[in-house]
Structure formats: C-alpha cells, structure tokens
Protein backbone atom coordinates (compact mmCIF):
# COMPACT_ATOMS: atom_id res chain seq x y z
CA UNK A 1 -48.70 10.85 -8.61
CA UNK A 2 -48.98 9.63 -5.09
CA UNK A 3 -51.94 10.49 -3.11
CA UNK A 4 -51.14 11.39 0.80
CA UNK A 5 -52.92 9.90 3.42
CA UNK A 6 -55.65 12.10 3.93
CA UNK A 7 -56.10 12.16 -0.32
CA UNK A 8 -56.07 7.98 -0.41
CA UNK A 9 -59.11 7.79 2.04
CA UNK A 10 -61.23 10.63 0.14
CA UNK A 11 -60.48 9.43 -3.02
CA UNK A 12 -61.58 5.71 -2.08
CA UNK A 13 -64.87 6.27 -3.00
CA UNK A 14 -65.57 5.28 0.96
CA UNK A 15 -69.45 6.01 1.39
CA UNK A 16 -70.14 5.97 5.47
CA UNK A 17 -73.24 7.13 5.29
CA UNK A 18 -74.74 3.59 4.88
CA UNK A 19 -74.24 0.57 7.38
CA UNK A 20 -72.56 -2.44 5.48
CA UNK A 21 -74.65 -5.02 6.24
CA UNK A 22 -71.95 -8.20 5.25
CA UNK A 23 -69.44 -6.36 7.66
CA UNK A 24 -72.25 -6.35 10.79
CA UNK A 25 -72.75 -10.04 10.06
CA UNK A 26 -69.08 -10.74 9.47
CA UNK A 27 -68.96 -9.03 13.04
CA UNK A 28 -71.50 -10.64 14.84
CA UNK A 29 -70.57 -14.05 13.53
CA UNK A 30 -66.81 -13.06 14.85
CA UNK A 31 -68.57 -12.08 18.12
CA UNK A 32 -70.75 -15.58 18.20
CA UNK A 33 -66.96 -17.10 18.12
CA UNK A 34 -66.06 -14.50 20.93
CA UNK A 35 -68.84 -16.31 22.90
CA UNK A 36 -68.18 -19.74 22.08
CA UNK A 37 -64.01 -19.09 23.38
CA UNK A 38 -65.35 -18.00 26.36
CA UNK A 39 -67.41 -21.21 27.72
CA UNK A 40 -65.19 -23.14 30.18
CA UNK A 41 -66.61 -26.35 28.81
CA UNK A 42 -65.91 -25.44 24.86
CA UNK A 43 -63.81 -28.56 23.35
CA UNK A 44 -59.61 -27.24 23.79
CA UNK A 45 -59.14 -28.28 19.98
CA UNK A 46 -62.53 -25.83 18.99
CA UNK A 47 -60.47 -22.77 21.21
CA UNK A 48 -57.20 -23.10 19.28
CA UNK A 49 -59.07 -22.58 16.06
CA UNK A 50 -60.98 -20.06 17.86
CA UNK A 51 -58.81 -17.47 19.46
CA UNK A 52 -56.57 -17.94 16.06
CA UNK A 53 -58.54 -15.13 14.45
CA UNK A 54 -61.74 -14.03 16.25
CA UNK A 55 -59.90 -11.62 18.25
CA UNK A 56 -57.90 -10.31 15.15
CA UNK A 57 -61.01 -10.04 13.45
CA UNK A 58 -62.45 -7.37 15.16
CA UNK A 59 -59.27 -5.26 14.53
CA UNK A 60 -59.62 -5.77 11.00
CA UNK A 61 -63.09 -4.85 11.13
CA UNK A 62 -62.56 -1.92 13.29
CA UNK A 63 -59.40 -0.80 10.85
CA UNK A 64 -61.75 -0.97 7.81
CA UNK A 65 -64.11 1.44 9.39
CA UNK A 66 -61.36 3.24 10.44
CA UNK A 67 -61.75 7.13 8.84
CA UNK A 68 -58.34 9.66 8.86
CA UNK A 69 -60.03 12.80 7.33
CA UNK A 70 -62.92 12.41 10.50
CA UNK A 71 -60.25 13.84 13.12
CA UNK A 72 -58.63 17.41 13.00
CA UNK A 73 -55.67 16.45 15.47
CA UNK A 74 -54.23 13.82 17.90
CA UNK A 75 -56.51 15.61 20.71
CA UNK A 76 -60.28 15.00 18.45
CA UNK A 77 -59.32 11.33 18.00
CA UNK A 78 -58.63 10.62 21.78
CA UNK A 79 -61.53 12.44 22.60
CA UNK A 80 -63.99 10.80 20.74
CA UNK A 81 -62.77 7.33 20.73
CA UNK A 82 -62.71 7.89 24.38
CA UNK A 83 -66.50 8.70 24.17
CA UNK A 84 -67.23 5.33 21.93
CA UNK A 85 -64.65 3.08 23.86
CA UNK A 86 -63.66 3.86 27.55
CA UNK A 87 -66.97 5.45 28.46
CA UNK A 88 -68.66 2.22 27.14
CA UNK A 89 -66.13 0.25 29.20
CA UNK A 90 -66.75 2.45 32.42
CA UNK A 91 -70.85 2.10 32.26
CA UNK A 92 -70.43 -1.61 30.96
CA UNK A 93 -67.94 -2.58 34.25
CA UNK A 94 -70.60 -1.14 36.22
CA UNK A 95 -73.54 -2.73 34.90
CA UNK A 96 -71.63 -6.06 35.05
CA UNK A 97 -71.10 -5.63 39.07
CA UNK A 98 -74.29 -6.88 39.98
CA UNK A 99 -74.47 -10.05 37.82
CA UNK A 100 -70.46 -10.36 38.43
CA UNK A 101 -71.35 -10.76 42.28
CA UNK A 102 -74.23 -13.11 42.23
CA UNK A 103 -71.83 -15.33 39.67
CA UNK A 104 -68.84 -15.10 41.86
CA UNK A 105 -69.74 -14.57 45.72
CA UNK A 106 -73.33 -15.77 46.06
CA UNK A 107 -73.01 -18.90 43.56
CA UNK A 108 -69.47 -19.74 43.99
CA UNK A 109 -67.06 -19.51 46.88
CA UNK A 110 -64.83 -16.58 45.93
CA UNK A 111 -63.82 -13.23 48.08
CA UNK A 112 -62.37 -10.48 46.52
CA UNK A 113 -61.33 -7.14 47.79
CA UNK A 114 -62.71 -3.60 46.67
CA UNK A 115 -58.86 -2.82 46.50
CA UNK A 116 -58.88 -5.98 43.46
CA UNK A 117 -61.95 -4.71 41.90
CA UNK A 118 -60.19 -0.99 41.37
CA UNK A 119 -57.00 -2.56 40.33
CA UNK A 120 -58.61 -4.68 37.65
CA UNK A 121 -60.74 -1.74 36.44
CA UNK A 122 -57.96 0.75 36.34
CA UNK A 123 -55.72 -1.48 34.38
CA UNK A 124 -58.41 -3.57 32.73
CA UNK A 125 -56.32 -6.73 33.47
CA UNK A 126 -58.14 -9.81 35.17
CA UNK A 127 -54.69 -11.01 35.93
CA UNK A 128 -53.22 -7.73 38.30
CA UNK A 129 -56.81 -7.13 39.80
CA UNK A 130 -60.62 -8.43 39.46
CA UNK A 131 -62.51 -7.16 36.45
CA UNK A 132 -66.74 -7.43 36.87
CA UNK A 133 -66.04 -8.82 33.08
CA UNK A 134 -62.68 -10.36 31.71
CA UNK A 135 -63.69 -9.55 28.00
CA UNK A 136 -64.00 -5.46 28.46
CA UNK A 137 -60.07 -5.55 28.43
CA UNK A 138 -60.69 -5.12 24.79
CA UNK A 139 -61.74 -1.69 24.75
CA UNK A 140 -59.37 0.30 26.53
CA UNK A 141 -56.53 -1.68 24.29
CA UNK A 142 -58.35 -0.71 20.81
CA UNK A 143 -58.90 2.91 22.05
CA UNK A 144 -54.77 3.01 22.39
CA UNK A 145 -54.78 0.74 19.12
CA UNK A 146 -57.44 3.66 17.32
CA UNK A 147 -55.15 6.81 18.41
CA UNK A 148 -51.63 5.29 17.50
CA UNK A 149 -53.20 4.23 13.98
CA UNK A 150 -54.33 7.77 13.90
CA UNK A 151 -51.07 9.01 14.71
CA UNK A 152 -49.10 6.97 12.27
CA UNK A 153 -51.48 7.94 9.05
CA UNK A 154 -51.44 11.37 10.16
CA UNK A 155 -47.43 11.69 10.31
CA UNK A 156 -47.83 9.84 6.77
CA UNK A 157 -49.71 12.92 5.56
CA UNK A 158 -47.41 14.90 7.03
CA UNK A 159 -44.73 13.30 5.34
CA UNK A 160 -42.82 12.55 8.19
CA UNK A 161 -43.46 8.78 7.94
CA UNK A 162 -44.55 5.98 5.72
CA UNK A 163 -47.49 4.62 7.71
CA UNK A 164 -47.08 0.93 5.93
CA UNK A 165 -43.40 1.00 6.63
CA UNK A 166 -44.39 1.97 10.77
CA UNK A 167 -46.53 -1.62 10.24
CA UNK A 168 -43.53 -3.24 9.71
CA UNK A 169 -42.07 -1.09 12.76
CA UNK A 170 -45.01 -2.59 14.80
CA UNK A 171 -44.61 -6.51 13.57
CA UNK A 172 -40.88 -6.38 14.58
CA UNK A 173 -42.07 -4.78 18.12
CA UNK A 174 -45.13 -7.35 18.28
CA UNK A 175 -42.55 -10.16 17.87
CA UNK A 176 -40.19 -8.89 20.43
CA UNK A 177 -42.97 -8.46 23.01
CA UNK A 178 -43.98 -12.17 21.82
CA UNK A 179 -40.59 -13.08 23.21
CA UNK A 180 -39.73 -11.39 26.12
CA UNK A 181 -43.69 -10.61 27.18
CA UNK A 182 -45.38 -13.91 26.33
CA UNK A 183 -48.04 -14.74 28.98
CA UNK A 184 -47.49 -11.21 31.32
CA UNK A 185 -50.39 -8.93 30.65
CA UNK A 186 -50.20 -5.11 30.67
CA UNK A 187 -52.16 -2.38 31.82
CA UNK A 188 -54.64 -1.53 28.80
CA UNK A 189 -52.32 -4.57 26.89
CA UNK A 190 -50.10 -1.40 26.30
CA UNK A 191 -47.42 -4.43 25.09
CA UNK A 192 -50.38 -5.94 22.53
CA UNK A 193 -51.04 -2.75 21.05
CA UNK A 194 -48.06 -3.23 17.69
CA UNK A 195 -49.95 -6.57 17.14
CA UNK A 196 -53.30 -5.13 17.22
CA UNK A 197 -52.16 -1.83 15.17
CA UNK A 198 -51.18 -4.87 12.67
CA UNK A 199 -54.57 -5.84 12.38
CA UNK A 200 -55.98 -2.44 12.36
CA UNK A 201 -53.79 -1.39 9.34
CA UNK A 202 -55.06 -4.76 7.60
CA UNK A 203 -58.28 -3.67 8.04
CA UNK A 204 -57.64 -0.20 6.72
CA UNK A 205 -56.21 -1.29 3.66
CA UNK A 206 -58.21 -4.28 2.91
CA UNK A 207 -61.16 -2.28 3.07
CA UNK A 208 -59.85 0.33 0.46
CA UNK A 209 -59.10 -2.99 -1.99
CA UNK A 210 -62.19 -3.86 -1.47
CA UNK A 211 -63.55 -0.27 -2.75
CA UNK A 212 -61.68 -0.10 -5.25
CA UNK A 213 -62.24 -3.61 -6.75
CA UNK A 214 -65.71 -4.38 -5.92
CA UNK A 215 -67.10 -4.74 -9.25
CA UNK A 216 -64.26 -7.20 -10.18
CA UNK A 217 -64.29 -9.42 -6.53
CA UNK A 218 -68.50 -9.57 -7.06
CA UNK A 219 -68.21 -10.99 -10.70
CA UNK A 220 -66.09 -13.54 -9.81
CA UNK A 221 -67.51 -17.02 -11.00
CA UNK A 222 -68.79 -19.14 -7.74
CA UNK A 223 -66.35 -21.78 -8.71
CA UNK A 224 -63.64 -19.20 -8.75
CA UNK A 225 -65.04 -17.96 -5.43
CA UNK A 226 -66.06 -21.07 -3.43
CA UNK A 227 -62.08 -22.43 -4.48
CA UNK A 228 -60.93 -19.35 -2.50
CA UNK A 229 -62.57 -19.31 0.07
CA UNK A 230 -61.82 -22.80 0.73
CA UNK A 231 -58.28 -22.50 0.35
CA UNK A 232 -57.86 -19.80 2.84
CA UNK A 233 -59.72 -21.59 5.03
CA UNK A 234 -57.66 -24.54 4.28
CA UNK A 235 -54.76 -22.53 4.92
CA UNK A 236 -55.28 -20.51 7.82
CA UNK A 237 -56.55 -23.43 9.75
CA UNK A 238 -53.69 -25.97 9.27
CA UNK A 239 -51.73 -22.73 10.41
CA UNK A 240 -53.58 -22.10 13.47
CA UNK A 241 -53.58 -26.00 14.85
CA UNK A 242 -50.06 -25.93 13.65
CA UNK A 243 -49.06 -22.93 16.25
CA UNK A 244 -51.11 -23.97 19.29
CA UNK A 245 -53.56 -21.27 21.33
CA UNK A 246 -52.76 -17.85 20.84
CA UNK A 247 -54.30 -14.84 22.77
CA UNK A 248 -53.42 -11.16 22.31
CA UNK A 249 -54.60 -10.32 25.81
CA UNK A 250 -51.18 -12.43 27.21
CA UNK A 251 -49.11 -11.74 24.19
CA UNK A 252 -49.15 -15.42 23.42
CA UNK A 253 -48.21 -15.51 19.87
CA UNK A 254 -46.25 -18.94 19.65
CA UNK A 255 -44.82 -18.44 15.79
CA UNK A 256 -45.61 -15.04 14.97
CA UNK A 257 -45.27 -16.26 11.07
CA UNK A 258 -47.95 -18.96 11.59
CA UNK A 259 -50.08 -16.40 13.66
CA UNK A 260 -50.70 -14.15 11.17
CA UNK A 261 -51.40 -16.87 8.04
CA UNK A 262 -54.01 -18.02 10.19
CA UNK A 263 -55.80 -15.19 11.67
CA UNK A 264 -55.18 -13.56 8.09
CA UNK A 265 -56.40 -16.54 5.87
CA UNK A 266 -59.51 -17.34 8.16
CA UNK A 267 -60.42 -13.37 8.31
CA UNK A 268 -60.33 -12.93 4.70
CA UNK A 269 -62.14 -16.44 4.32
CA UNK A 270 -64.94 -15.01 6.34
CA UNK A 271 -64.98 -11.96 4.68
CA UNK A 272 -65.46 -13.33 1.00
CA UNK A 273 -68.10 -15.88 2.55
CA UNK A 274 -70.23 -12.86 4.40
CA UNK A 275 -69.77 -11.24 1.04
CA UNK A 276 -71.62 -13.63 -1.03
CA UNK A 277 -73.68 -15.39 1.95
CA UNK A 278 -77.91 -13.85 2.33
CA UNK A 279 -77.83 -11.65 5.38
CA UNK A 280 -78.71 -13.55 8.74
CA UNK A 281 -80.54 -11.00 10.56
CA UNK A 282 -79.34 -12.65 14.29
CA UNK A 283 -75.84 -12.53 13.30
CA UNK A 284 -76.29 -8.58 11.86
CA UNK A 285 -77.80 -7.62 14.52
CA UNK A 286 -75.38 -8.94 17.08
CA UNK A 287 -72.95 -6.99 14.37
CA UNK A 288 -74.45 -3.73 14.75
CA UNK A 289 -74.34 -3.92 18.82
CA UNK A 290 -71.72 -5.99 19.04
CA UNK A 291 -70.80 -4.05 22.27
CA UNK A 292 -73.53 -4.88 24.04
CA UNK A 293 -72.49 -8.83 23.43
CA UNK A 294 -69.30 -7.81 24.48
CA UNK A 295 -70.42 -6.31 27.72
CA UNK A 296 -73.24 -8.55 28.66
CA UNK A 297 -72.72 -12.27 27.67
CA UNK A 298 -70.03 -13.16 30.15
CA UNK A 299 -72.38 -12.65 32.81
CA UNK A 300 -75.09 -14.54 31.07
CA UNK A 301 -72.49 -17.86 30.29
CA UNK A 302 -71.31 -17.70 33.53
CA UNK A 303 -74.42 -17.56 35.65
CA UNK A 304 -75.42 -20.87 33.64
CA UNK A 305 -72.30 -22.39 34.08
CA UNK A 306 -72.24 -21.76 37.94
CA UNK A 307 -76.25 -21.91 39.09
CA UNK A 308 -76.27 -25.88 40.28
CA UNK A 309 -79.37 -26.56 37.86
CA UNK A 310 -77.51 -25.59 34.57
CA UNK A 311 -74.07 -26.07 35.63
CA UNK A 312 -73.61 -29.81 34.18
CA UNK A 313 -75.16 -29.48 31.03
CA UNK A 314 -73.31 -26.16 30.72
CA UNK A 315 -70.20 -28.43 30.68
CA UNK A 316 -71.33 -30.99 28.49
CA UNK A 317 -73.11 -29.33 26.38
CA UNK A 318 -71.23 -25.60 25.62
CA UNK A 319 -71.93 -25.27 21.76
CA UNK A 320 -75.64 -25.77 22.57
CA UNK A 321 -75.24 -22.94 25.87
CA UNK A 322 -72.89 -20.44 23.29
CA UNK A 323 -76.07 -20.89 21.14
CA UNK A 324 -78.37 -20.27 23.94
CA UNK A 325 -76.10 -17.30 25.17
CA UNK A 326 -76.37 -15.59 21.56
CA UNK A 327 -79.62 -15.73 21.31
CA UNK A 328 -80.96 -14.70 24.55
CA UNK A 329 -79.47 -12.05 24.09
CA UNK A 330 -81.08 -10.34 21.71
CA UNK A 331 -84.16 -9.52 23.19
CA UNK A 332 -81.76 -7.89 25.70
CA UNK A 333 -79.95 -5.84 23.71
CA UNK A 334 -83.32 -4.79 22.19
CA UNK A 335 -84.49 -3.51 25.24
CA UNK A 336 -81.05 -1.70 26.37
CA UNK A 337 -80.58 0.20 22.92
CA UNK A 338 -84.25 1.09 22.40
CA UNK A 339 -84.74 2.39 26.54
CA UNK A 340 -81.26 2.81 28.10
CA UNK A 341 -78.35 2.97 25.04
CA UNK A 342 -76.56 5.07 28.25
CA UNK A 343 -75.57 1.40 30.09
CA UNK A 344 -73.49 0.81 26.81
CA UNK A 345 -72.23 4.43 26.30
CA UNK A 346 -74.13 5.17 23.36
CA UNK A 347 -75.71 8.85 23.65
CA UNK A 348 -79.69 8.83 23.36
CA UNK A 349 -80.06 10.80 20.06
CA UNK A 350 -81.26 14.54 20.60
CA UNK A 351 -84.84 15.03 19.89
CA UNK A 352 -86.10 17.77 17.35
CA UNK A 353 -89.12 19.44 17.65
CA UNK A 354 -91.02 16.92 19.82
CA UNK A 355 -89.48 14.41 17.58
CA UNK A 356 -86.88 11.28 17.74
C-alpha cells in the first residue's frame, strides 16, 4: 500500500535528534568550495568545476534535513524558516556593513548610494542594488525554495498532487528560465527557485535511500566503494568542464542535461566519500555553522585581497588565502556562537533554573 507524504517521512526511520556528523563535514567541505569560488584570483578552470555543484550541494543537504510532519500549515513553515533564514540574512547584512565599507570605500575607490544599499538588501541581488555581502543572496532564495517544497509534499498528502511528478514540473520551468532568463537575476532569485526545489527534492529523497539502505551502502566492499566513488567523480566532472560555468544566482545553466550529471555525480561522490572518510573536526565544524562562513568570509577574503600589503599574494596565491580564510575563521565563529549567536540569528537558548 502506498504511504502518503506525511506516512513516508515517519516511517523512514529518520532520527533528528542526533547531528550527522558526515553531513556537517560534507557541508563544511561544500562551504570550503563556497570560499575558494569566491577569491577573485582562484584559477577560471578550478571555478567551473567549482560552481558545478557546491551551490547545488547545499540544496541537497538542506532537502535531506528537510522534515514535512515538523509544520502544521503553509503559515508554521514560513514562519519559522523565516526565523532560521531571513532573520539570519537581516542581522548578517548588518554585521557585514562595517567590514563591507572599509573593503569598498576606505580601501578601494568605490561610492555607492544608501538608495543602492536598500535596493540590494530588499531584493538581495548585487546586480539591481549593493549588497554589504554578495553570498547572503542565498538565504532569502532557499527560504522561498523551503516553503514551495513544503507546499508541494503537503498537496501530495493531500492528494491533490504527486510531489515527484511537480519535480518534473519544476525541471521543465528551470529549463525555460535557463533560456529566456540566463544571466538576469531576480529579486530573492524568484526565477532560480524550480532549479533549486530540484535539488531540494534530491536531497529529500536521497536522504530517505540512504535510511532505508544504510546497512547495505556501509557493507559495501572498499573496492566496490572506492570504484564508485571514482566513477561519479569521473563522471560529473567531464560533465561540468564539458558545460562551461554555471551559477544559479544568474540562471546560467548552459545544458541543463550536463548541469545536473555534474552537480548530481560530484554531490553523491562527496557524499559516499564523507561517508566512509574519519571526521575532520575543521571541516564539521564549519558544517555545523556553516552560516556564519556564509555571512562572514566575504569580508575576510576581500579585505586581504584589497589591503595593499596582502593584495598581491592574494592574487597569486588564492588556494593558500581560501585556506587562510577557512581557518581564521574558526576562532571567529567560536566567539560569535558561544557570546553573540544573535549576529547570526540563532536565539541564545533559554536558561533554566540559573542554568544554560
């Protein structure tokens, strides 16, 4: 018999009491990528293979955490993915002002309007206004991404809709926006959202495999194991140099076809790797705040790559300054989620009886 929505994710046996600790290093690897993208002086060839799946990644990851039965109706899923999303971007945009001005106006030779600044907040598009930090435009477009996934499981349980069959729905609309959209940005990336709901849905279901097949994907032999992995990889990269630079944010897809084999085969490459790999405590724990690199390293990369001392070896040298930029960082983020979690939107936990 066929298990509804809401029946498929409590019978998955999906425990979320418990952090997953090869998903936070899957996602802080995917966020040390993020980083490395982002450096002006990164090698062209290193950003193809780069932007062909880190940005995908996260969706996926976000989709396999993603939980139907948490939400009661449309309204609890906007209002709490508001609270973990847009709030973060609000506080984040803020804190990145400061660091954003000495980058810009002090160190280089830019003026921008206040007028810009509220443009490229409102919409969270660099290209219509002036954002304090390019990268936040994720987070407003994967709190629209969240809610319609929401939306589409929950008609699904309602029987209105097939939510796989609305995937398909979303890959035709992805590849129309790829066509008549390529390289014009949207408010929120409103016109990304089908592709990232693609993603998202991935993520979903992989995750739910996974459940359900652990004991067979873990006693796999490591010849079996190491093949697959290296034929994904194989697979998804030819795929990505074969389609050129992608990027969500602009709705640069090239081949559609080509863009999913490789941000698919080099996700699920990743995955199985992280899956068998020790834990790497630097890439977990960028993982676990992986907002906090989100909000804070563009200021960080760019204030080496513009301060006259740095900026030349910041251009010849931007693996060793992504490196640099990761782990600097954590000491940071250390200090912001153990004294001020608010400057990252995360809620101070209430204290009990004198006690944290």
């Amino acid at each position: 018999m066929r298990l509804d929505a809401s029946e498929r994710f409590r019978h998955g046996e999906m425990d979320f009491s418990q952090r997953i600790g090869w998903l936070d290093g899957l996602r802080g690897f995917a966020m040390l990528c993020v980083i490395m993208g982002h450096l002006s002086g990164m090698d062209q060839q290193a950003k193809i293979w780069l932007y062909s799946f880190h940005m995908p990644l996260f969706c996926i990851i976000s989709g396999a955490l993603f939980r139907y039965e948490k939400y009661d109706s449309i309204l609890a899923c906007v209002k709490d993915q508001a609270k973990k999303l847009l709030f973060p971007y609000v506080m984040l945009t803020i804190v990145c002002a400061p660091f954003w001005y000495i980058n810009h106006i002090v160190f280089g030779d830019g003026k921008v309007s206040f007028k810009r600044l509220l443009v490229g907040f409102l919409t969270a598009d660099q290209y219509e206004g002036t954002m304090t930090n390019g990268a936040l435009w994720f987070l407003p477009a994967l709190f629209l991404t969240s809610v319609v996934f929401w939306f589409l499981v929950d008609l699904d349980h309602k029987g209105k809709v097939n939510w796989g069959g609305a995937l398909g729905i979303c890959a035709a609309l992805a590849i129309g926006v790829g066509i008549f959209c390529e390289g014009k940005p949207t408010a929120w990336n409103v016109t990304g959202v089908p592709a990232m709901v693609i993603f998202y849905g991935i993520g979903c279901m992989a995750m739910q495999s996974y459940r359900r097949h652990r004991d067979a994907i873990e006693s796999l032999s490591p010849t079996v194991m190491t093949t697959v992995i290296i034929a994904l990889m194989s697979v998804g990269t030819w795929a990505a140099f074969a389609n050129t630079k992608v990027s969500l944010l602009v709705n640069d897809y090239e081949v559609f076809a080509l863009m999913l084999v490789s941000s698919l085969g080099i996700s699920a490459c990743l995955a199985l790797l992280f899956m068998n790999l020790p834990n790497v405590r630097p890439l977990t724990f960028a993982g676990r705040y992986s907002l906090d690199y989100l909000g804070l390293h563009i200021p960080m990369m760019r204030f080496f790559e513009s301060w006259r001392h740095t900026a030349e070896l910041a251009q010849s040298h931007a693996f060793i300054l992504g490196l640099v930029v990761f782990m600097m960082l954590i000491p940071v983020v250390y200090v912001i989620e153990r004294f001020t979690p608010i400057l990252v939107g995360r809620w101070p936990k209430k204290k009990r009886n004198g006690l944290q």
